[in-house]
PDB file of N, CA and C in Angstrom:
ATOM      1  N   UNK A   1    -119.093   1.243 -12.581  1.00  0.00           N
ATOM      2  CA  UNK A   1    -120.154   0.367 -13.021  1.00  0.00           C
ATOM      3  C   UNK A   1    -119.604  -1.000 -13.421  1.00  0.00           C
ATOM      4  N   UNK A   2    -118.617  -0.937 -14.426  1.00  0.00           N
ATOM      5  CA  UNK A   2    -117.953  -2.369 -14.831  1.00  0.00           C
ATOM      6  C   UNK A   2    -117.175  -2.891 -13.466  1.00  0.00           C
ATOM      7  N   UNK A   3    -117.318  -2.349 -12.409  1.00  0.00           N
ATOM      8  CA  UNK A   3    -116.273  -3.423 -10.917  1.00  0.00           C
ATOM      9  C   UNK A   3    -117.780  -4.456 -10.928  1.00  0.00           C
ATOM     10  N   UNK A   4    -118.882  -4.252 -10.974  1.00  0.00           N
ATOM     11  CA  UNK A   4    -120.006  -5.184 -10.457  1.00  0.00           C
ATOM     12  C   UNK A   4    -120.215  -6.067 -11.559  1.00  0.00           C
ATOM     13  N   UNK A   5    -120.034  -5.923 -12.512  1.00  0.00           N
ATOM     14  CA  UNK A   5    -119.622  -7.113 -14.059  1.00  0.00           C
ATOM     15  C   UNK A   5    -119.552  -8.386 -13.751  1.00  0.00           C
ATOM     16  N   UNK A   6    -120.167  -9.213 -14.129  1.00  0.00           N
ATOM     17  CA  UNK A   6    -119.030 -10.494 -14.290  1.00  0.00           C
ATOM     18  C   UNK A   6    -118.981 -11.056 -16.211  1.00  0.00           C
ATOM     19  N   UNK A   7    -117.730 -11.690 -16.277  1.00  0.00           N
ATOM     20  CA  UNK A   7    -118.019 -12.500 -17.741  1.00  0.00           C
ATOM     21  C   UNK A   7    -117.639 -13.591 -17.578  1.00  0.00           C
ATOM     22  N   UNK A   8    -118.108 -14.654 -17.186  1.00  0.00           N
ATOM     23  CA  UNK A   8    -118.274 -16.347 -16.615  1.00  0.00           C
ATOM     24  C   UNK A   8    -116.757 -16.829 -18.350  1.00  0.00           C
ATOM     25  N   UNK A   9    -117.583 -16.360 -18.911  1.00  0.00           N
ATOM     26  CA  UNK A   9    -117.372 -16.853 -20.562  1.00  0.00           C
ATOM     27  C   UNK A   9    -116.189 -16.054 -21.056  1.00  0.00           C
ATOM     28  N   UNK A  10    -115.207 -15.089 -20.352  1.00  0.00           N
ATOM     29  CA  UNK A  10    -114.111 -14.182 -21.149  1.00  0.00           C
ATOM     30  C   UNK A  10    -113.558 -14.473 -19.930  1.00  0.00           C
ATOM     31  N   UNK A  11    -112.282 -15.078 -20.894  1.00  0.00           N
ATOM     32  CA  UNK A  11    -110.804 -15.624 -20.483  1.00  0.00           C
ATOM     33  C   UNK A  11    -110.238 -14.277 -20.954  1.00  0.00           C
ATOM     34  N   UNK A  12    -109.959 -13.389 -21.640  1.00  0.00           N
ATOM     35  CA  UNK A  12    -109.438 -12.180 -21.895  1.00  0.00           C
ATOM     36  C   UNK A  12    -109.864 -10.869 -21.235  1.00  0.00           C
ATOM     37  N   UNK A  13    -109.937  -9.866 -21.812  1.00  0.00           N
ATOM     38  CA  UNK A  13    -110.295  -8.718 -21.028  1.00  0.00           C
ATOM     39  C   UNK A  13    -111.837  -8.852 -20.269  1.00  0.00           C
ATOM     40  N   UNK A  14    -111.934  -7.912 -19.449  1.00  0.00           N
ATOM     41  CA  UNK A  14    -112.975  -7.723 -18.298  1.00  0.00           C
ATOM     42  C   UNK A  14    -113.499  -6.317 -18.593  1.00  0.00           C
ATOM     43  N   UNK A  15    -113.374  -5.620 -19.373  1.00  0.00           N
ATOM     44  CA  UNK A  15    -113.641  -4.425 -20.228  1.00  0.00           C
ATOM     45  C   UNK A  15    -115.380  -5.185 -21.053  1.00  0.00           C
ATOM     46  N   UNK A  16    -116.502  -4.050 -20.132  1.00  0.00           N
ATOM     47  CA  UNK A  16    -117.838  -4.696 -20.370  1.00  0.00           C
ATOM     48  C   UNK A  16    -118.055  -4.122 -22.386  1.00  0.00           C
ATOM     49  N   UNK A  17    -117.167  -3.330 -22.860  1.00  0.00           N
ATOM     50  CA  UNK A  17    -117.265  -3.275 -24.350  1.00  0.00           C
ATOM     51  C   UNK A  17    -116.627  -4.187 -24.992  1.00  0.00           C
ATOM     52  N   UNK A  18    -115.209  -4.458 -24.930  1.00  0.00           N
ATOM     53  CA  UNK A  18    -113.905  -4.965 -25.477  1.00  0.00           C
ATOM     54  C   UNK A  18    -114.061  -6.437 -25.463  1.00  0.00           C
ATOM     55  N   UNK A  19    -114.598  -6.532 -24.152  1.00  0.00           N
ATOM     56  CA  UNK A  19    -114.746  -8.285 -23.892  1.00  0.00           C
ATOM     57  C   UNK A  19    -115.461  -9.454 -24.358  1.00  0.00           C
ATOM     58  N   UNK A  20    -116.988  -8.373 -24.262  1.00  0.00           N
ATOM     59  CA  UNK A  20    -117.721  -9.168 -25.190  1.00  0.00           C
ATOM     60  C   UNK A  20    -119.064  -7.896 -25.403  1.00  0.00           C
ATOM     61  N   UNK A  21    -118.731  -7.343 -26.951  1.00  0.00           N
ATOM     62  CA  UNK A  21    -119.377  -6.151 -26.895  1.00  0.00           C
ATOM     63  C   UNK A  21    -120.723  -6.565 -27.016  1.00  0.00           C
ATOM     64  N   UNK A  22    -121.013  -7.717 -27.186  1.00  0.00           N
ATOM     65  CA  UNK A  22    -122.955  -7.877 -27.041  1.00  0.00           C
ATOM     66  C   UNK A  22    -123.518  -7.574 -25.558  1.00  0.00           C
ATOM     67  N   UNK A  23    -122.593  -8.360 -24.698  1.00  0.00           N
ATOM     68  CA  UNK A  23    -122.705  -8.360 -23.627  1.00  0.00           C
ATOM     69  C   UNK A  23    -122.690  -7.238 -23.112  1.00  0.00           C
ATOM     70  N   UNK A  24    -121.795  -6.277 -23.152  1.00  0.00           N
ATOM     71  CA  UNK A  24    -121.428  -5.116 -22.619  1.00  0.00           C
ATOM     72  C   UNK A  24    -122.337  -4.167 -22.948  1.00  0.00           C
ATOM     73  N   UNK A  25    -122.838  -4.200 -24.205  1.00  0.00           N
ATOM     74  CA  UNK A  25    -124.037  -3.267 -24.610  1.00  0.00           C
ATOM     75  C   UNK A  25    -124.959  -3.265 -24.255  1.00  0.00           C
ATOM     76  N   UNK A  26    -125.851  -5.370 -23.856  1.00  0.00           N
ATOM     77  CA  UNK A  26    -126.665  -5.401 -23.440  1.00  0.00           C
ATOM     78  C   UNK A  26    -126.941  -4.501 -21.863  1.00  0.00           C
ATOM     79  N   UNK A  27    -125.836  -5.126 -20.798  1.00  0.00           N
ATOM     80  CA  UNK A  27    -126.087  -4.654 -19.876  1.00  0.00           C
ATOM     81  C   UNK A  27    -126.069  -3.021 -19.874  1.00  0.00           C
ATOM     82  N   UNK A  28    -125.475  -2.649 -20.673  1.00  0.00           N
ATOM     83  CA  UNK A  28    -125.831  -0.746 -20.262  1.00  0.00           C
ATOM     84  C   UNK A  28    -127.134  -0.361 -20.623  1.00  0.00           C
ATOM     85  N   UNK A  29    -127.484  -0.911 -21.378  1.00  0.00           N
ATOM     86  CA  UNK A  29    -128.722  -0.519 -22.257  1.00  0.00           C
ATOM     87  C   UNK A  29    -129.871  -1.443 -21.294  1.00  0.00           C
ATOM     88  N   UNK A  30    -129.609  -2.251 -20.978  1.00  0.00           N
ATOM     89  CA  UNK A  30    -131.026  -2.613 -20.088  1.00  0.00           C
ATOM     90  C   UNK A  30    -131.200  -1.725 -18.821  1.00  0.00           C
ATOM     91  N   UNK A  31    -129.858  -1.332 -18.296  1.00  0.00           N
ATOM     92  CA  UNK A  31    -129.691  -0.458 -16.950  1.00  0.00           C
ATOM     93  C   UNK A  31    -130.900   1.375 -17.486  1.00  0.00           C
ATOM     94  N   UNK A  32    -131.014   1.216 -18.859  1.00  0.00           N
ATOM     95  CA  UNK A  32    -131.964   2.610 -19.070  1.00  0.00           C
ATOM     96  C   UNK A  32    -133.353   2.403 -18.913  1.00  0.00           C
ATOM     97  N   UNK A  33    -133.977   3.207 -18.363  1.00  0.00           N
ATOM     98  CA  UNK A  33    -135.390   3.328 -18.273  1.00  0.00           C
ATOM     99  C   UNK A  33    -136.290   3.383 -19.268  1.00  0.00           C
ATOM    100  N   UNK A  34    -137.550   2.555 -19.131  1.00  0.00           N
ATOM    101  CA  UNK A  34    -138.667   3.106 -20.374  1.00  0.00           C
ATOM    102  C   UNK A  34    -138.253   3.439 -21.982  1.00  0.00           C
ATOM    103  N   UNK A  35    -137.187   2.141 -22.152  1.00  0.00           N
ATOM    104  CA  UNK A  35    -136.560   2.161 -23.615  1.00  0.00           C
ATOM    105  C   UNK A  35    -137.372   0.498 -24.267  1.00  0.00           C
ATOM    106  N   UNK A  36    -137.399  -0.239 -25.280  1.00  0.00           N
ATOM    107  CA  UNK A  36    -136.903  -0.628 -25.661  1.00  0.00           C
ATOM    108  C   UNK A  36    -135.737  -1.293 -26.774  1.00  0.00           C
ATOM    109  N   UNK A  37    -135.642  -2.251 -26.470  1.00  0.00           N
ATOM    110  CA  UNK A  37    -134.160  -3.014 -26.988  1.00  0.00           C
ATOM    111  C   UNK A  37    -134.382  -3.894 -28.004  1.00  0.00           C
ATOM    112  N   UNK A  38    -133.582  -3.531 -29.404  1.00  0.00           N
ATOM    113  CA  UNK A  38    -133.301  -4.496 -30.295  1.00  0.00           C
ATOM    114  C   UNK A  38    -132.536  -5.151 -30.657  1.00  0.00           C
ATOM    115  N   UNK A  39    -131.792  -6.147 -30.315  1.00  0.00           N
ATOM    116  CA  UNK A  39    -130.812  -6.127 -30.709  1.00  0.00           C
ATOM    117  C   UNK A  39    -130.450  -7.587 -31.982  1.00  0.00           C
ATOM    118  N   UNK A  40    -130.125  -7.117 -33.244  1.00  0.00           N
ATOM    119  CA  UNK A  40    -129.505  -8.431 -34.507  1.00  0.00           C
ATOM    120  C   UNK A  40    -128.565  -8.728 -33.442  1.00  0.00           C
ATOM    121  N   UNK A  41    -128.303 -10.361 -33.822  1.00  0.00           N
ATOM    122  CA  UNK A  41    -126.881 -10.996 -33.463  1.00  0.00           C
ATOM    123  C   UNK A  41    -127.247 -12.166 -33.421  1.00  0.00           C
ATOM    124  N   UNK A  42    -125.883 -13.085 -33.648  1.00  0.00           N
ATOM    125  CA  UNK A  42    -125.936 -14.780 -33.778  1.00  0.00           C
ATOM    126  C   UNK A  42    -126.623 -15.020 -33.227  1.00  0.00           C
ATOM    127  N   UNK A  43    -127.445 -16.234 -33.519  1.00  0.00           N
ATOM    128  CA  UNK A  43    -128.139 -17.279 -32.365  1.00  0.00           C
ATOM    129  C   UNK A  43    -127.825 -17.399 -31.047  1.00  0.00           C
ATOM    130  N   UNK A  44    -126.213 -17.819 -31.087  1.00  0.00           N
ATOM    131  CA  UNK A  44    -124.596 -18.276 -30.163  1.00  0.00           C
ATOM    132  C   UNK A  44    -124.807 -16.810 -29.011  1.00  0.00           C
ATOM    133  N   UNK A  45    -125.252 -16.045 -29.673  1.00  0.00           N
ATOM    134  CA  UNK A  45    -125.109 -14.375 -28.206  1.00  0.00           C
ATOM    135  C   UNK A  45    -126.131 -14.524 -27.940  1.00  0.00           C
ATOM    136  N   UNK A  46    -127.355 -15.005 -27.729  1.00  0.00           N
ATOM    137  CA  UNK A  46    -128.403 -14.778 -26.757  1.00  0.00           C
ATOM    138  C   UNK A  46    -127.781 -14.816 -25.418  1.00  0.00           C
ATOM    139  N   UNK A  47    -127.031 -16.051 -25.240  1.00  0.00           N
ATOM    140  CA  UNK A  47    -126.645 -16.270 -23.465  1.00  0.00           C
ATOM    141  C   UNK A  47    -125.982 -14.933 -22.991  1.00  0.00           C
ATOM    142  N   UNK A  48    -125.342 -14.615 -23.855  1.00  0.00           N
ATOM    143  CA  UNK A  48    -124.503 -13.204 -23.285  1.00  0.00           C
ATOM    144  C   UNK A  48    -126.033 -12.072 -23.104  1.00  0.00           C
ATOM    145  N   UNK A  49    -126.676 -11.897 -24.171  1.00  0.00           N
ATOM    146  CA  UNK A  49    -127.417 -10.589 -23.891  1.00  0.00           C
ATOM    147  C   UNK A  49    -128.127 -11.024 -22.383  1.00  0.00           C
ATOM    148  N   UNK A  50    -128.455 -12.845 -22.638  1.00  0.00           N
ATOM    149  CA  UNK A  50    -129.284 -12.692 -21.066  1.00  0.00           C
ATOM    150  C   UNK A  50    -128.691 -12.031 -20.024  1.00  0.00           C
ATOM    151  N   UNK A  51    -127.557 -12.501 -20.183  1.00  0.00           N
ATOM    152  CA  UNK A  51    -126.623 -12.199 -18.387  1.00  0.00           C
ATOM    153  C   UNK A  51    -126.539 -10.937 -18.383  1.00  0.00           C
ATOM    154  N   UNK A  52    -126.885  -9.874 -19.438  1.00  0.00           N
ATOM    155  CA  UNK A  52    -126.832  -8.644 -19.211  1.00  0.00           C
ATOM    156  C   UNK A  52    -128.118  -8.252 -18.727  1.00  0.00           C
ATOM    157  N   UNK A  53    -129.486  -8.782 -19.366  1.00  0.00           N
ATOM    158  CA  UNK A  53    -130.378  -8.447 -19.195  1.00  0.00           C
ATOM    159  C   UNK A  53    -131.083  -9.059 -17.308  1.00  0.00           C
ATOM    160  N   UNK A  54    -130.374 -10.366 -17.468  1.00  0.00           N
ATOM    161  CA  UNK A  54    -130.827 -10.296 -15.722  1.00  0.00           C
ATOM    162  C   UNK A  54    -129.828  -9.816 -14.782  1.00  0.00           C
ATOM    163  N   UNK A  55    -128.486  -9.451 -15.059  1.00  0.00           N
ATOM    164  CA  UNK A  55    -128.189  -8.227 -13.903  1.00  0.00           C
ATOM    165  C   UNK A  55    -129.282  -7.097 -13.662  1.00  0.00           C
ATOM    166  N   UNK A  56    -129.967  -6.719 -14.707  1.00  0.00           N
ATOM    167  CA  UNK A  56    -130.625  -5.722 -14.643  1.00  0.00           C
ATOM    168  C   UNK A  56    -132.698  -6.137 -14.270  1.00  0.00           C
ATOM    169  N   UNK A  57    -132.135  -7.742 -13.839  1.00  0.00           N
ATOM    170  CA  UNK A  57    -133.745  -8.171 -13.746  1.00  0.00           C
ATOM    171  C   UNK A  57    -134.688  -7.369 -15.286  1.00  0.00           C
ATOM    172  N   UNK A  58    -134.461  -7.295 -16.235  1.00  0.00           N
ATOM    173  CA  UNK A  58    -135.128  -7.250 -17.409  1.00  0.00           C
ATOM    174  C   UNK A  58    -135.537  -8.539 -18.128  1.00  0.00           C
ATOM    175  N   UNK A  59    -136.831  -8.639 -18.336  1.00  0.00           N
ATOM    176  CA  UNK A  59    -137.530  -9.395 -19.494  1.00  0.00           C
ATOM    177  C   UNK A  59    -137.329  -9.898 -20.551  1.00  0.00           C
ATOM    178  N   UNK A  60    -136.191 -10.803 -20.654  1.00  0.00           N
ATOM    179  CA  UNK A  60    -135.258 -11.049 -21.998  1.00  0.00           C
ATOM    180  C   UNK A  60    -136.224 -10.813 -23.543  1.00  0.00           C
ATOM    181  N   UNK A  61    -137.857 -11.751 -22.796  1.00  0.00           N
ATOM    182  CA  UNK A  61    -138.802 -11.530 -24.148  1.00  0.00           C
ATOM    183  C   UNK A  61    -139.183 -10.358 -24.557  1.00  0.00           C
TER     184      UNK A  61
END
């Protein structure tokens, strides 16, 4: 699952937890069906949850 990843924004690991765990969470968790998603976090991580949420074409709102 993490070979189809990208992180534009991590100069360090490529590990979708380690790297940037907003990110990494977002995208697993949008990949589930008929859930939704809450997620607290800085202002500064929205861009990350997006890029998780449109790999998965999900509704950021």
């Amino acid at each position: 699952m993490s070979a189809g990843l990208t992180f534009d924004n991590c100069n360090h690991s490529k590990d979708p937890i380690v790297g940037c765990a907003l990110e990494g969470i977002a995208t697993t968790v949008a990949g589930i069906k008929d859930v939704s998603i809450v997620i607290q976090s800085p202002q500064g991580c929205a861009s990350t949850v997006a890029a998780g949420y449109d790999a998965h074409e999900v509704d950021f709102t």
